[in-house]
N, C-alpha and C. Protein backbone atom coordinates (compact mmCIF):
# COMPACT_ATOMS: atom_id res chain seq x y z
N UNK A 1 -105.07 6.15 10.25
CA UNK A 1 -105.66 7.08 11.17
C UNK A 1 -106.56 8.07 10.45
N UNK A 2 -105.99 8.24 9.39
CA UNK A 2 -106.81 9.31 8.58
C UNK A 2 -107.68 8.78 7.31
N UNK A 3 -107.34 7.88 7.33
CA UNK A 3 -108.08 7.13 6.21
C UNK A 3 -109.16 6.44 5.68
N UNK A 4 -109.98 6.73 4.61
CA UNK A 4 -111.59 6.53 4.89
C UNK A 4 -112.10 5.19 4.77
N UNK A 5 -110.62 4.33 5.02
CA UNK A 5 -111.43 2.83 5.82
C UNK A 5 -111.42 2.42 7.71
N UNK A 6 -110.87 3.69 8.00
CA UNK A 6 -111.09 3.50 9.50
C UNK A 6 -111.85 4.21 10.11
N UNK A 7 -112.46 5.55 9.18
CA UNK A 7 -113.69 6.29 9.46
C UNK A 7 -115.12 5.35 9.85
N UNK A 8 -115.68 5.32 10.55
CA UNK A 8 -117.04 5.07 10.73
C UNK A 8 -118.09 5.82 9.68
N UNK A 9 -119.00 4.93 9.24
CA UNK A 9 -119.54 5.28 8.17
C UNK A 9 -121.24 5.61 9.14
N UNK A 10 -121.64 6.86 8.47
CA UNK A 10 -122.91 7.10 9.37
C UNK A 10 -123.72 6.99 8.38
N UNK A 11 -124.93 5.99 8.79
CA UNK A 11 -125.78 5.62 7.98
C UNK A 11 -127.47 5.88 8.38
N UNK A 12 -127.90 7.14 7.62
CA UNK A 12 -129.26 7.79 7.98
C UNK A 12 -130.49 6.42 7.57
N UNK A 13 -131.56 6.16 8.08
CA UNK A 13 -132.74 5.90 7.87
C UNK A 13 -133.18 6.14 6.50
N UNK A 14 -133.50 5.16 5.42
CA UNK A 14 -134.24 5.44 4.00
C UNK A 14 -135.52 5.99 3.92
N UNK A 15 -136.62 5.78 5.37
CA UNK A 15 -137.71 5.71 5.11
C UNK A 15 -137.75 7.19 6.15
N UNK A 16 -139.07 7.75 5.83
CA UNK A 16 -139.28 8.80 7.29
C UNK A 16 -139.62 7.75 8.52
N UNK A 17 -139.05 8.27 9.72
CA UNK A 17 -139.92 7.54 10.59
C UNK A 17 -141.90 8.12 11.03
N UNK A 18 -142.23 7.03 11.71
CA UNK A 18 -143.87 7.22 11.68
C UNK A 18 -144.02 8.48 12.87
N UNK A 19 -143.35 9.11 13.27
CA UNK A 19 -143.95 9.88 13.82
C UNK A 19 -143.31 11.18 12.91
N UNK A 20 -142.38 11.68 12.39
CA UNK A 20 -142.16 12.26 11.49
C UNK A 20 -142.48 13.11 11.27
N UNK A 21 -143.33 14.50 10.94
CA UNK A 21 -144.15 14.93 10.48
C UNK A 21 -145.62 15.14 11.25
N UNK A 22 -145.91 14.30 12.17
CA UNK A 22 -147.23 14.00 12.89
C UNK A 22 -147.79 14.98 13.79
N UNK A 23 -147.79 16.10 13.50
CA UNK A 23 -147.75 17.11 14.59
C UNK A 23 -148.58 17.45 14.36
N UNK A 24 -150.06 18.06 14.90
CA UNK A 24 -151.08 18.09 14.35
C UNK A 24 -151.91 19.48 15.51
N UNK A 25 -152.53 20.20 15.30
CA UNK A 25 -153.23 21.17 15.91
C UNK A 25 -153.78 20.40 16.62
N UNK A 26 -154.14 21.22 18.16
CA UNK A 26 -155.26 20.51 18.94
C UNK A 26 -156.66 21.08 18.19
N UNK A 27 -157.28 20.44 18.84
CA UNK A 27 -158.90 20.67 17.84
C UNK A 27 -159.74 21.69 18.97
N UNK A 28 -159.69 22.88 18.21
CA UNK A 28 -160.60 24.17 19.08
C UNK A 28 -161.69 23.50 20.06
N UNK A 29 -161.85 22.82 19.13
CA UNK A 29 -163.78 22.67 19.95
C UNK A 29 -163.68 21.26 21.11
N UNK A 30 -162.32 20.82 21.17
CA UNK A 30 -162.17 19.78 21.81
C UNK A 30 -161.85 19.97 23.49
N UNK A 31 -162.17 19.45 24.24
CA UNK A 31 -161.97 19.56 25.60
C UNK A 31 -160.55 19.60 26.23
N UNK A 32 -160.19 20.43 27.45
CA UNK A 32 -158.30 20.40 27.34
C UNK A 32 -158.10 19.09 28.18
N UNK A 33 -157.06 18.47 27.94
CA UNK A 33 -156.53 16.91 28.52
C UNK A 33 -156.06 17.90 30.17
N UNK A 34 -156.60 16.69 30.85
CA UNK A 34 -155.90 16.93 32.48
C UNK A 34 -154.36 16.15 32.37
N UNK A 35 -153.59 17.25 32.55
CA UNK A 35 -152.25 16.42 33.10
C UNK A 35 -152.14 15.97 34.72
N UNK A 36 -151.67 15.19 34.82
CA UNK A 36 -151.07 14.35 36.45
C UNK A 36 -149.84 16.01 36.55
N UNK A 37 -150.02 16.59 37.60
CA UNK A 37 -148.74 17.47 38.10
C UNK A 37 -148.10 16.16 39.37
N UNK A 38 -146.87 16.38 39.50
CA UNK A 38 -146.41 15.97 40.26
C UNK A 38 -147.01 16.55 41.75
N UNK A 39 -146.63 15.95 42.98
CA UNK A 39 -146.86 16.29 44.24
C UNK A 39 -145.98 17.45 44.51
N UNK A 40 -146.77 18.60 44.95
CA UNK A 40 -145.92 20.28 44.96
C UNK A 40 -145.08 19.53 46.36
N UNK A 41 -144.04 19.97 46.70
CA UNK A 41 -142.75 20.10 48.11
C UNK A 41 -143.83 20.20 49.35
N UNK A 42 -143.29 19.65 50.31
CA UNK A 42 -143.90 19.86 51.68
C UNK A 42 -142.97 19.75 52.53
N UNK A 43 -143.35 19.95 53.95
CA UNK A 43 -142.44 20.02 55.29
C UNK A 43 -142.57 18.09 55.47
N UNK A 44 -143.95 17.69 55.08
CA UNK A 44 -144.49 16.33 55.67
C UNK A 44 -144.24 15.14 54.69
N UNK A 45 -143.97 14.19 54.75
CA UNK A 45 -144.58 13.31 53.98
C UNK A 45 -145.51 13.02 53.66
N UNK A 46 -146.16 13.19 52.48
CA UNK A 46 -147.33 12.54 52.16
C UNK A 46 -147.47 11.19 51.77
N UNK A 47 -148.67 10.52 51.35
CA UNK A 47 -148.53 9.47 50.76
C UNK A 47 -148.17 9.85 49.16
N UNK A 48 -148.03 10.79 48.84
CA UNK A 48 -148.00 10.44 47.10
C UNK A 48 -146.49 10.80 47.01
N UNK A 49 -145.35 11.15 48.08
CA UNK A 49 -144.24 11.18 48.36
C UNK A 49 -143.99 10.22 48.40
N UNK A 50 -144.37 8.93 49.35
CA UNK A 50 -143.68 7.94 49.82
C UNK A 50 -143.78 6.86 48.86
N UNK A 51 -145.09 7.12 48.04
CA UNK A 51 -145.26 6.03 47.24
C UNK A 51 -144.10 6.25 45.82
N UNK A 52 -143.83 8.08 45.58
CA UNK A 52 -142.59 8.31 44.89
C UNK A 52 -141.33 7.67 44.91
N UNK A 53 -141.11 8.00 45.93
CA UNK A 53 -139.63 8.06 46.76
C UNK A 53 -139.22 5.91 46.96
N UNK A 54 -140.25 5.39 46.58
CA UNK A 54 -140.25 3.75 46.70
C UNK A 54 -138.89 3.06 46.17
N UNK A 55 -138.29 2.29 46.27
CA UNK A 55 -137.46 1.45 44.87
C UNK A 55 -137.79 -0.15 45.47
N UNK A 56 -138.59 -0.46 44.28
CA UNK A 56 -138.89 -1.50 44.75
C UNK A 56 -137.83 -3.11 44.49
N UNK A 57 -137.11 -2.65 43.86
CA UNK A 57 -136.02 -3.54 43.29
C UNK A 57 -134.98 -3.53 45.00
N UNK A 58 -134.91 -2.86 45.60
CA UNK A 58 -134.02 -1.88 46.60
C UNK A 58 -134.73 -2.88 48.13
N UNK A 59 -135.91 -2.80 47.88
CA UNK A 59 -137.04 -3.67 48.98
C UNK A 59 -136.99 -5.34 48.58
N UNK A 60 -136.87 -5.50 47.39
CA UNK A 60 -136.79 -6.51 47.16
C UNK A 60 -135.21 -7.50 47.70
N UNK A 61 -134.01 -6.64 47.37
CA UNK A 61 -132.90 -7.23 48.08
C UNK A 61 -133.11 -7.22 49.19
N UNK A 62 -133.78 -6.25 49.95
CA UNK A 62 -133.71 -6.41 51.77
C UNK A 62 -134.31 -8.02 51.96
N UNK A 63 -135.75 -7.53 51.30
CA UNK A 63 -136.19 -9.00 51.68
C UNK A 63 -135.66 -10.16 51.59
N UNK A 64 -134.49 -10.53 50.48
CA UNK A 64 -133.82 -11.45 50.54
C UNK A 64 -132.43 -11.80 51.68
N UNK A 65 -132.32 -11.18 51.70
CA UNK A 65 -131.25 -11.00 52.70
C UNK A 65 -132.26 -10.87 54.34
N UNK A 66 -133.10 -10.59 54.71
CA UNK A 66 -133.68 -11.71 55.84
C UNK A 66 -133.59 -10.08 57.02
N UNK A 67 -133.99 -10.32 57.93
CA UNK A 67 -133.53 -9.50 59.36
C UNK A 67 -131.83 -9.77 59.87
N UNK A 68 -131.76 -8.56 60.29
CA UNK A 68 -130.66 -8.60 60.75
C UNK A 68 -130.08 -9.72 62.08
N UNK A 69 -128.96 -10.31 62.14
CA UNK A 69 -129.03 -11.57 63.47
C UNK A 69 -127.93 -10.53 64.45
N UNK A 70 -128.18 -10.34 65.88
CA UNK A 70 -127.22 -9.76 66.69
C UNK A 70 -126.53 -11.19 67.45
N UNK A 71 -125.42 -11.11 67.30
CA UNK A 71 -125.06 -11.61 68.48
C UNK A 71 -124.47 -11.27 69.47
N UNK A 72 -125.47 -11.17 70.74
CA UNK A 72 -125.41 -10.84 72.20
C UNK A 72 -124.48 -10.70 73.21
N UNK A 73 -123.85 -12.28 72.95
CA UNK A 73 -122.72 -12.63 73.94
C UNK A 73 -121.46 -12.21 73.24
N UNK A 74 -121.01 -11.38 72.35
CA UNK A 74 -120.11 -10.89 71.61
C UNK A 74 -118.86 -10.15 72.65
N UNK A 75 -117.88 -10.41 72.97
CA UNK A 75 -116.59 -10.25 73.43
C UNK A 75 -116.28 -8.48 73.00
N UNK A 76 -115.52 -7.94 73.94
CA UNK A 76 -114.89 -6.78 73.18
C UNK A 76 -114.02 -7.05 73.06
N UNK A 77 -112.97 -6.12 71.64
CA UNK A 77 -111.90 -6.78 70.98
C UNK A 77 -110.64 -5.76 72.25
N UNK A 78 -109.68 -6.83 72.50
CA UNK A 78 -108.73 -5.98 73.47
C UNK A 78 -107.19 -6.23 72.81
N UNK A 79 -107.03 -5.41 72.75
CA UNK A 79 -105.45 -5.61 72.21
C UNK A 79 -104.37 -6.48 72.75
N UNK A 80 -103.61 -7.06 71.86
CA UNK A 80 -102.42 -7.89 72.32
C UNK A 80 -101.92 -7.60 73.23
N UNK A 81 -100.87 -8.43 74.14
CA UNK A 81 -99.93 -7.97 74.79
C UNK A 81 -98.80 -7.20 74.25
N UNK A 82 -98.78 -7.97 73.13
CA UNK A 82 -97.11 -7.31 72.73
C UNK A 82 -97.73 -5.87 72.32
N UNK A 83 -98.87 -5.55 71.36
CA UNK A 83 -99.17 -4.09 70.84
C UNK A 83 -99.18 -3.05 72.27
N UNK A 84 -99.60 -3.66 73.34
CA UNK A 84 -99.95 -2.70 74.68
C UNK A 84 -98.61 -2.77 75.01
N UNK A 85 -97.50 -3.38 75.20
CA UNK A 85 -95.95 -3.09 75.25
C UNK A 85 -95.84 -2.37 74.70
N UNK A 86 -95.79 -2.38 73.32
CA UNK A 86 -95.17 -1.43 72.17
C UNK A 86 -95.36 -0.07 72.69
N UNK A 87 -97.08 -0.02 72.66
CA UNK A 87 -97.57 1.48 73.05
C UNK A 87 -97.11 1.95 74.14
N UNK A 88 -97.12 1.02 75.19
CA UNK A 88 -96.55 1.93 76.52
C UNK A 88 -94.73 2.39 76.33
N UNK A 89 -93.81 1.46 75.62
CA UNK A 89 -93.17 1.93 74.98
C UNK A 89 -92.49 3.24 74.63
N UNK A 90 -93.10 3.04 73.62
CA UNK A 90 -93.69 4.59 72.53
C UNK A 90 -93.60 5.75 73.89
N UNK A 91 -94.41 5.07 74.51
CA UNK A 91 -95.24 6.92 75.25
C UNK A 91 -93.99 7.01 76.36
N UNK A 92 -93.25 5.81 77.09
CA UNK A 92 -92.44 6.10 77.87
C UNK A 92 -91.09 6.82 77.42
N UNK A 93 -90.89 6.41 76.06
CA UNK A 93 -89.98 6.94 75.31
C UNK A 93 -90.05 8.70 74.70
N UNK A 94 -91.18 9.01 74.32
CA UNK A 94 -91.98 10.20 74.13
C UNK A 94 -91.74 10.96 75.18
N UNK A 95 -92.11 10.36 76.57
CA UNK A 95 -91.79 11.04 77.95
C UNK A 95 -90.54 11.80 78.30
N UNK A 96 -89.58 10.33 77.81
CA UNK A 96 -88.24 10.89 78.21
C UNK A 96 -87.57 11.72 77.38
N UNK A 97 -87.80 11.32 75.73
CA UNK A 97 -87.64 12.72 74.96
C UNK A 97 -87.78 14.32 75.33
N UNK A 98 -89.06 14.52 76.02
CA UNK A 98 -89.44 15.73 76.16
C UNK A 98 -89.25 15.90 77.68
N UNK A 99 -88.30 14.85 78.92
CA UNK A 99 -88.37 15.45 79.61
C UNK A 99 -86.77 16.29 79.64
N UNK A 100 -86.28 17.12 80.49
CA UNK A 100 -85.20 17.93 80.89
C UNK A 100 -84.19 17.10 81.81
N UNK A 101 -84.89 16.60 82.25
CA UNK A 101 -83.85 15.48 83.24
C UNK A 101 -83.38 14.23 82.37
N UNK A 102 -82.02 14.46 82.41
CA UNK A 102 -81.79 12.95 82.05
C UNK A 102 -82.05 11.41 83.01
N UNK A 103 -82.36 10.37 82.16
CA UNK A 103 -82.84 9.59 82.83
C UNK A 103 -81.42 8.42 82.48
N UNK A 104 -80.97 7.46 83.77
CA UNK A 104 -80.02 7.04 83.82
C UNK A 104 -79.85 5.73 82.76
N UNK A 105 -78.79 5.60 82.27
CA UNK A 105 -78.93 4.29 81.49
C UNK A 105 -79.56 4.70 80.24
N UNK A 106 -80.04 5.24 79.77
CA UNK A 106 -81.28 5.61 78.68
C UNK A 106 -80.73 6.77 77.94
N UNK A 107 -80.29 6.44 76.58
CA UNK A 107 -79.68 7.73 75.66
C UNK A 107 -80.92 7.46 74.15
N UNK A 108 -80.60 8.79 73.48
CA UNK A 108 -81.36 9.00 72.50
C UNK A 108 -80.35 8.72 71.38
N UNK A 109 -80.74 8.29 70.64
CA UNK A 109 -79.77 7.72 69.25
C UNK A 109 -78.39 8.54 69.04
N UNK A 110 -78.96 10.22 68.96
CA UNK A 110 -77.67 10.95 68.55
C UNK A 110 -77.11 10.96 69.90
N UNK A 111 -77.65 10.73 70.87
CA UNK A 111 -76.29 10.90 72.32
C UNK A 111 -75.83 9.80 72.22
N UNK A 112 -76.20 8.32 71.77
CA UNK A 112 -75.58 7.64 71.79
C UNK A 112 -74.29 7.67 70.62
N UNK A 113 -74.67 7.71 69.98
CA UNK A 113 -74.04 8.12 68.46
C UNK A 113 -72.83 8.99 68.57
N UNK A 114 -72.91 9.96 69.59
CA UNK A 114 -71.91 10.86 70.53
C UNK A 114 -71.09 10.37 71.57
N UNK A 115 -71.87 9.43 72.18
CA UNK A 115 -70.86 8.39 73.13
C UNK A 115 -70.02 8.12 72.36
N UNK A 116 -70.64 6.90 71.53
CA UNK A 116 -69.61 5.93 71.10
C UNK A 116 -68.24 6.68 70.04
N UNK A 117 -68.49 8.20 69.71
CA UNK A 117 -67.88 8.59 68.93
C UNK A 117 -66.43 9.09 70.07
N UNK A 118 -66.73 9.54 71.06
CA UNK A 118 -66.11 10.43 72.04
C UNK A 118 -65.51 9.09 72.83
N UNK A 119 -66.01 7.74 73.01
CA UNK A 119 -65.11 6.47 73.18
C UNK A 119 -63.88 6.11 72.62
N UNK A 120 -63.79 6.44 71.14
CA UNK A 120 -62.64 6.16 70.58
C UNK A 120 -61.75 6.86 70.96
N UNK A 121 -61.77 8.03 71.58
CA UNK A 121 -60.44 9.11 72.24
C UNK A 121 -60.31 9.15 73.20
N UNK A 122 -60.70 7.64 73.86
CA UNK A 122 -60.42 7.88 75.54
C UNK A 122 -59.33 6.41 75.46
N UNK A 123 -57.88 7.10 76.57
CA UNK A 123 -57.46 6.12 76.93
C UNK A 123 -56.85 5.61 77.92
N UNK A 124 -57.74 6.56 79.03
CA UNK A 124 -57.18 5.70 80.52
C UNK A 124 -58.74 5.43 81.23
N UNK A 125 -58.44 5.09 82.22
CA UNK A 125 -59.78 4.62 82.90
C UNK A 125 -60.62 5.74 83.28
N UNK A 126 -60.11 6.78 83.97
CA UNK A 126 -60.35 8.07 84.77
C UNK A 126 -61.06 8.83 83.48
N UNK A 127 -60.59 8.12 82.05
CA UNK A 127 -61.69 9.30 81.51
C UNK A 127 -62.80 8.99 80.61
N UNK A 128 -62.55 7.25 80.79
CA UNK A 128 -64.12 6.50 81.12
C UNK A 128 -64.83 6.65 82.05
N UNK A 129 -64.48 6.81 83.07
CA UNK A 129 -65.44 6.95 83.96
C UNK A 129 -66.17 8.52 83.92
N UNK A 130 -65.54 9.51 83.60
CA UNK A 130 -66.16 10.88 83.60
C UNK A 130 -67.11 10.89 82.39
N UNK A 131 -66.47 10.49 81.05
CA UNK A 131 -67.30 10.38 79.50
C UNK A 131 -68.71 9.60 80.68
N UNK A 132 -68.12 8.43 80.89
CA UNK A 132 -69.52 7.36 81.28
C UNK A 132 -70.87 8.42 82.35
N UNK A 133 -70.14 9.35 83.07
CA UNK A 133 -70.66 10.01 83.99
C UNK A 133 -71.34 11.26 83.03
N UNK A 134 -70.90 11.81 82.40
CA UNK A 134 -71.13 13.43 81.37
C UNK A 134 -72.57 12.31 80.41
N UNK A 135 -72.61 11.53 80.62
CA UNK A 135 -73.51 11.02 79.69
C UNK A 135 -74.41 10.01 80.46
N UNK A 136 -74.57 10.11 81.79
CA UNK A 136 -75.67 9.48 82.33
C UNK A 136 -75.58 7.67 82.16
N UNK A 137 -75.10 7.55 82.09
CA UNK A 137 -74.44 5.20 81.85
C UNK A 137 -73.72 4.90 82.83
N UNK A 138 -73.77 3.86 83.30
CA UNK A 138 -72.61 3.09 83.93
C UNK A 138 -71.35 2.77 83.36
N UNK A 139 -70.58 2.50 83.81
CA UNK A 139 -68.96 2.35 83.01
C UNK A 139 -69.39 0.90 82.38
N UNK A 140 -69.83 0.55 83.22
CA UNK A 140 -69.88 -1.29 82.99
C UNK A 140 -71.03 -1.71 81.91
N UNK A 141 -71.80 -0.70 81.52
CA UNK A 141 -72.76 -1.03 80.42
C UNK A 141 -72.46 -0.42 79.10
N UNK A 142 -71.30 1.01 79.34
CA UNK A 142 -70.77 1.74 78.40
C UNK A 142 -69.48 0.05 77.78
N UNK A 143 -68.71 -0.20 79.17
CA UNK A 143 -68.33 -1.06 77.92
C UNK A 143 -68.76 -2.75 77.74
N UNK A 144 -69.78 -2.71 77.95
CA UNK A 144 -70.43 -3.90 77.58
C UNK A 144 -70.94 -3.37 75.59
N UNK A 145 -71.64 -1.62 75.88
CA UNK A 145 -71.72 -1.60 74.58
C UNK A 145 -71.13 -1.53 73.44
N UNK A 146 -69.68 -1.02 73.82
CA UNK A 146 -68.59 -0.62 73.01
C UNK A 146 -67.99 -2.24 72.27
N UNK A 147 -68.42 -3.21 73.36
CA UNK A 147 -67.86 -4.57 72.32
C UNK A 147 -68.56 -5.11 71.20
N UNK A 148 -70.04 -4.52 71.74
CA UNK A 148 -70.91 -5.28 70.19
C UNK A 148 -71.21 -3.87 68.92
N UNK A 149 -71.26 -2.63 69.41
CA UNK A 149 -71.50 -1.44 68.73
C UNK A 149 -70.51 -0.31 68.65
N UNK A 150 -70.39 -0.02 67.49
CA UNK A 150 -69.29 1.32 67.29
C UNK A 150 -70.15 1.93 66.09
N UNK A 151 -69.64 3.17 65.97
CA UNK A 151 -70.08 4.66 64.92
C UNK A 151 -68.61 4.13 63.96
N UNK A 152 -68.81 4.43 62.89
CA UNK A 152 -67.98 4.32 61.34
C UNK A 152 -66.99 5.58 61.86
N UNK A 153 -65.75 5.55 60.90
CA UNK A 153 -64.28 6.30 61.59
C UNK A 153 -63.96 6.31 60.14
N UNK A 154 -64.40 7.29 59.76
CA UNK A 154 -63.35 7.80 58.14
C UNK A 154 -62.38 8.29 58.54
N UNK A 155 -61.78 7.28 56.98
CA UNK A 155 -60.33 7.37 57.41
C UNK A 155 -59.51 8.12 56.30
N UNK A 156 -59.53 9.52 57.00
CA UNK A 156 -58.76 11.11 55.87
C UNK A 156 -58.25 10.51 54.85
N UNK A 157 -57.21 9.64 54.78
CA UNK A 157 -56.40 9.56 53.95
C UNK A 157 -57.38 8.71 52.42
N UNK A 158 -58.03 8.77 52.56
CA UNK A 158 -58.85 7.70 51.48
C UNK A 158 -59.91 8.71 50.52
N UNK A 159 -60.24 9.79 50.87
CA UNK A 159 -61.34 10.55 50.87
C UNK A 159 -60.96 11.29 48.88
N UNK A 160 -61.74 10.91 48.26
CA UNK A 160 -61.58 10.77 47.17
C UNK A 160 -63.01 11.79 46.30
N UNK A 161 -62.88 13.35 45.84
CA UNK A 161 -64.07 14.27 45.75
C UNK A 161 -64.14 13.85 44.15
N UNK A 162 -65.52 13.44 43.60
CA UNK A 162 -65.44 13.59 42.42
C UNK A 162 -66.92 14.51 42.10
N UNK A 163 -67.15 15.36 40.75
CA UNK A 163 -68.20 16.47 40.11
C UNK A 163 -68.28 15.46 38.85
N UNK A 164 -69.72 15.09 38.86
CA UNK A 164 -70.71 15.47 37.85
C UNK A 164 -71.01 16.57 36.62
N UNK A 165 -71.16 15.93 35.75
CA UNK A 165 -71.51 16.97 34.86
C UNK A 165 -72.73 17.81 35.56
N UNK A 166 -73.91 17.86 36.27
CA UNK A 166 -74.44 18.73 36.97
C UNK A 166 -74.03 19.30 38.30
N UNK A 167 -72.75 19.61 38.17
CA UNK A 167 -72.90 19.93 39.62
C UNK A 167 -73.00 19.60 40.73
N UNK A 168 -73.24 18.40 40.96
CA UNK A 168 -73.02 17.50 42.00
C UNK A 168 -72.02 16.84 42.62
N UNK A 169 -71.73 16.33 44.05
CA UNK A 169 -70.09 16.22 43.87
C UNK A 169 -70.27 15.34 45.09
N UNK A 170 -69.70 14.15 44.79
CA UNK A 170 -69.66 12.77 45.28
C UNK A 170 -68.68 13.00 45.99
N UNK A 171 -68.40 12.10 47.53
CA UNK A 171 -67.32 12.48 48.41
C UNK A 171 -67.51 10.70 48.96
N UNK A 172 -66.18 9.79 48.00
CA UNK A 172 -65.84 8.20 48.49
C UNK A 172 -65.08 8.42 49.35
N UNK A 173 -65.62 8.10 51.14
CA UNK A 173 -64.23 7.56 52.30
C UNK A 173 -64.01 6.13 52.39
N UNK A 174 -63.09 5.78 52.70
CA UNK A 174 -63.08 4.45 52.88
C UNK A 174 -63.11 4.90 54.75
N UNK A 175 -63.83 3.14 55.18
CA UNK A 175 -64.14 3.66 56.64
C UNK A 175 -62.97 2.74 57.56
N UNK A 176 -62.42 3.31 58.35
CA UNK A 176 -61.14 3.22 58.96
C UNK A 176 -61.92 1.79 59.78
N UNK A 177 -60.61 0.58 59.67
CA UNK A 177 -61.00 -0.61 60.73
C UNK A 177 -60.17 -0.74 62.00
N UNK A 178 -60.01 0.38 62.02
CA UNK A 178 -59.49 0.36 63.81
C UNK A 178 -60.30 -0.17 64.76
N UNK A 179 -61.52 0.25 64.60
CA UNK A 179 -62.34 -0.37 65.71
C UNK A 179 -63.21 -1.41 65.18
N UNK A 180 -63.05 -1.94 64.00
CA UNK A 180 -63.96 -2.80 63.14
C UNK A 180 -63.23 -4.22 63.26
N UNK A 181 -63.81 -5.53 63.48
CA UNK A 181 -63.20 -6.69 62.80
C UNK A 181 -63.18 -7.42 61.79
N UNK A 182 -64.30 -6.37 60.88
CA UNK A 182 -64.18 -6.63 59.96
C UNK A 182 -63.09 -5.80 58.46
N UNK A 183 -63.49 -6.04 57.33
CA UNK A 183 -62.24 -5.10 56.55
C UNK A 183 -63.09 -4.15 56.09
N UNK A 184 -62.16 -3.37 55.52
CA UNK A 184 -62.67 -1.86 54.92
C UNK A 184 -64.03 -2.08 54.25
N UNK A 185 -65.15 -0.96 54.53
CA UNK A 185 -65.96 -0.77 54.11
C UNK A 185 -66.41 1.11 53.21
N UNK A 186 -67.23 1.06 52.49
CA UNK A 186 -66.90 1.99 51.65
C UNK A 186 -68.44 2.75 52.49
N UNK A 187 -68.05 4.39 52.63
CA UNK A 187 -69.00 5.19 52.78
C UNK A 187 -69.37 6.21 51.81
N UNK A 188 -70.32 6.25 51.59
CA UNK A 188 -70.56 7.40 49.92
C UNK A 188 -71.68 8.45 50.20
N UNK A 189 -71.46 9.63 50.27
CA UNK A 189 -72.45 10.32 50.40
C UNK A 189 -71.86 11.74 49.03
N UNK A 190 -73.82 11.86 48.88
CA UNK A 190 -73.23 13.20 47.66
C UNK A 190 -74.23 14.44 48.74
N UNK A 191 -73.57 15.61 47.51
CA UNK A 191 -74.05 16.79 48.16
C UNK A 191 -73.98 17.39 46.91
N UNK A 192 -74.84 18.50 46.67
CA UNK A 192 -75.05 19.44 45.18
C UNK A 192 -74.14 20.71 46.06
N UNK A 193 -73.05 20.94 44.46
CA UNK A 193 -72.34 21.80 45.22
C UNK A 193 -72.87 23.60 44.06
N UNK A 194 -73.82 24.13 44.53
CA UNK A 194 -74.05 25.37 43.21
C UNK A 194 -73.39 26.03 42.81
């Protein structure tokens, strides 16, 4: 890196060059040279603008590349069916978010998330039907959902706190299969404790 075989070696010219030195007085008695000034600014184009302002390399690609071709009978592009679902969707969903009335049959993730949680502590009919009612569903679709979907049920006795050398502090439940058919599954969430 430092060493004077990886230095670049700068190597000057032996000879003067020919202009060198060549600087020479104008000659008193000699007439003064007209310079070309450029074209002073205007509001207009002139011609000694336009003939400036040219690139002829720039004219030369146009010309190759030809006139432009329109085509006439050209279609407008209309969106899918399924994207115009989606969107109407979206906006009907948007609607019911922001309206005040609940709308029947139709819950938002955390009310649902609240159903199904407030399901597990019901156990006569009379207080399915009120849960099903306090939450806008039919009984008969509340438990159509309860057979394919349930919320996770930690189960106290498993709940296992462990700290990090920073301060952080991991909390393992194991998740209760009371309402699961399948076997224990593990839930892990951390939290910084300062």
């Amino acid at each position: 890196m430092g060493g004077a075989t990886s230095k670049v070696v700068r190597r000057l010219p032996k000879e003067k060059p020919a202009w060198a030195g060549s600087r020479t007085l104008p000659d008193p008695g000699a007439s003064p040279r007209h310079e070309t000034k450029p074209p002073p600014a205007s509001e207009s184009k002139s011609r000694a603008i336009e003939v400036d302002g040219r690139d002829p390399q720039f004219m030369s690609k146009l010309n190759m590349l030809g006139p432009v071709r329109v085509d006439h009978h050209m279609q407008s592009v209309q969106p899918t069916d399924h994207a115009q679902a989606m969107y109407r969707s979206r906006m009907q969903s948007e609607a019911e978010a922001t309206n005040i009335r609940v709308v029947h049959d139709r819950l938002l993730a955390s009310s649902l998330s609240s159903l199904l949680d407030a399901r597990k502590s019901v156990t006569t009919t009379t207080e399915l039907d009120s849960l099903a009612t306090r939450y806008g569903i039919d009984v008969g679709i509340l438990q159509q959902l309860c057979l394919h979907f349930n919320t996770p049920s930690p189960d106290e006795r498993t709940i296992v706190r462990t700290m990090d050398e920073n301060g952080e502090e991991s909390v393992t439940v194991m998740v209760s299969t009371r309402f699961f058919a399948t076997s224990n599954a593990r839930l892990i969430t951390s939290r910084h404790v300062g």
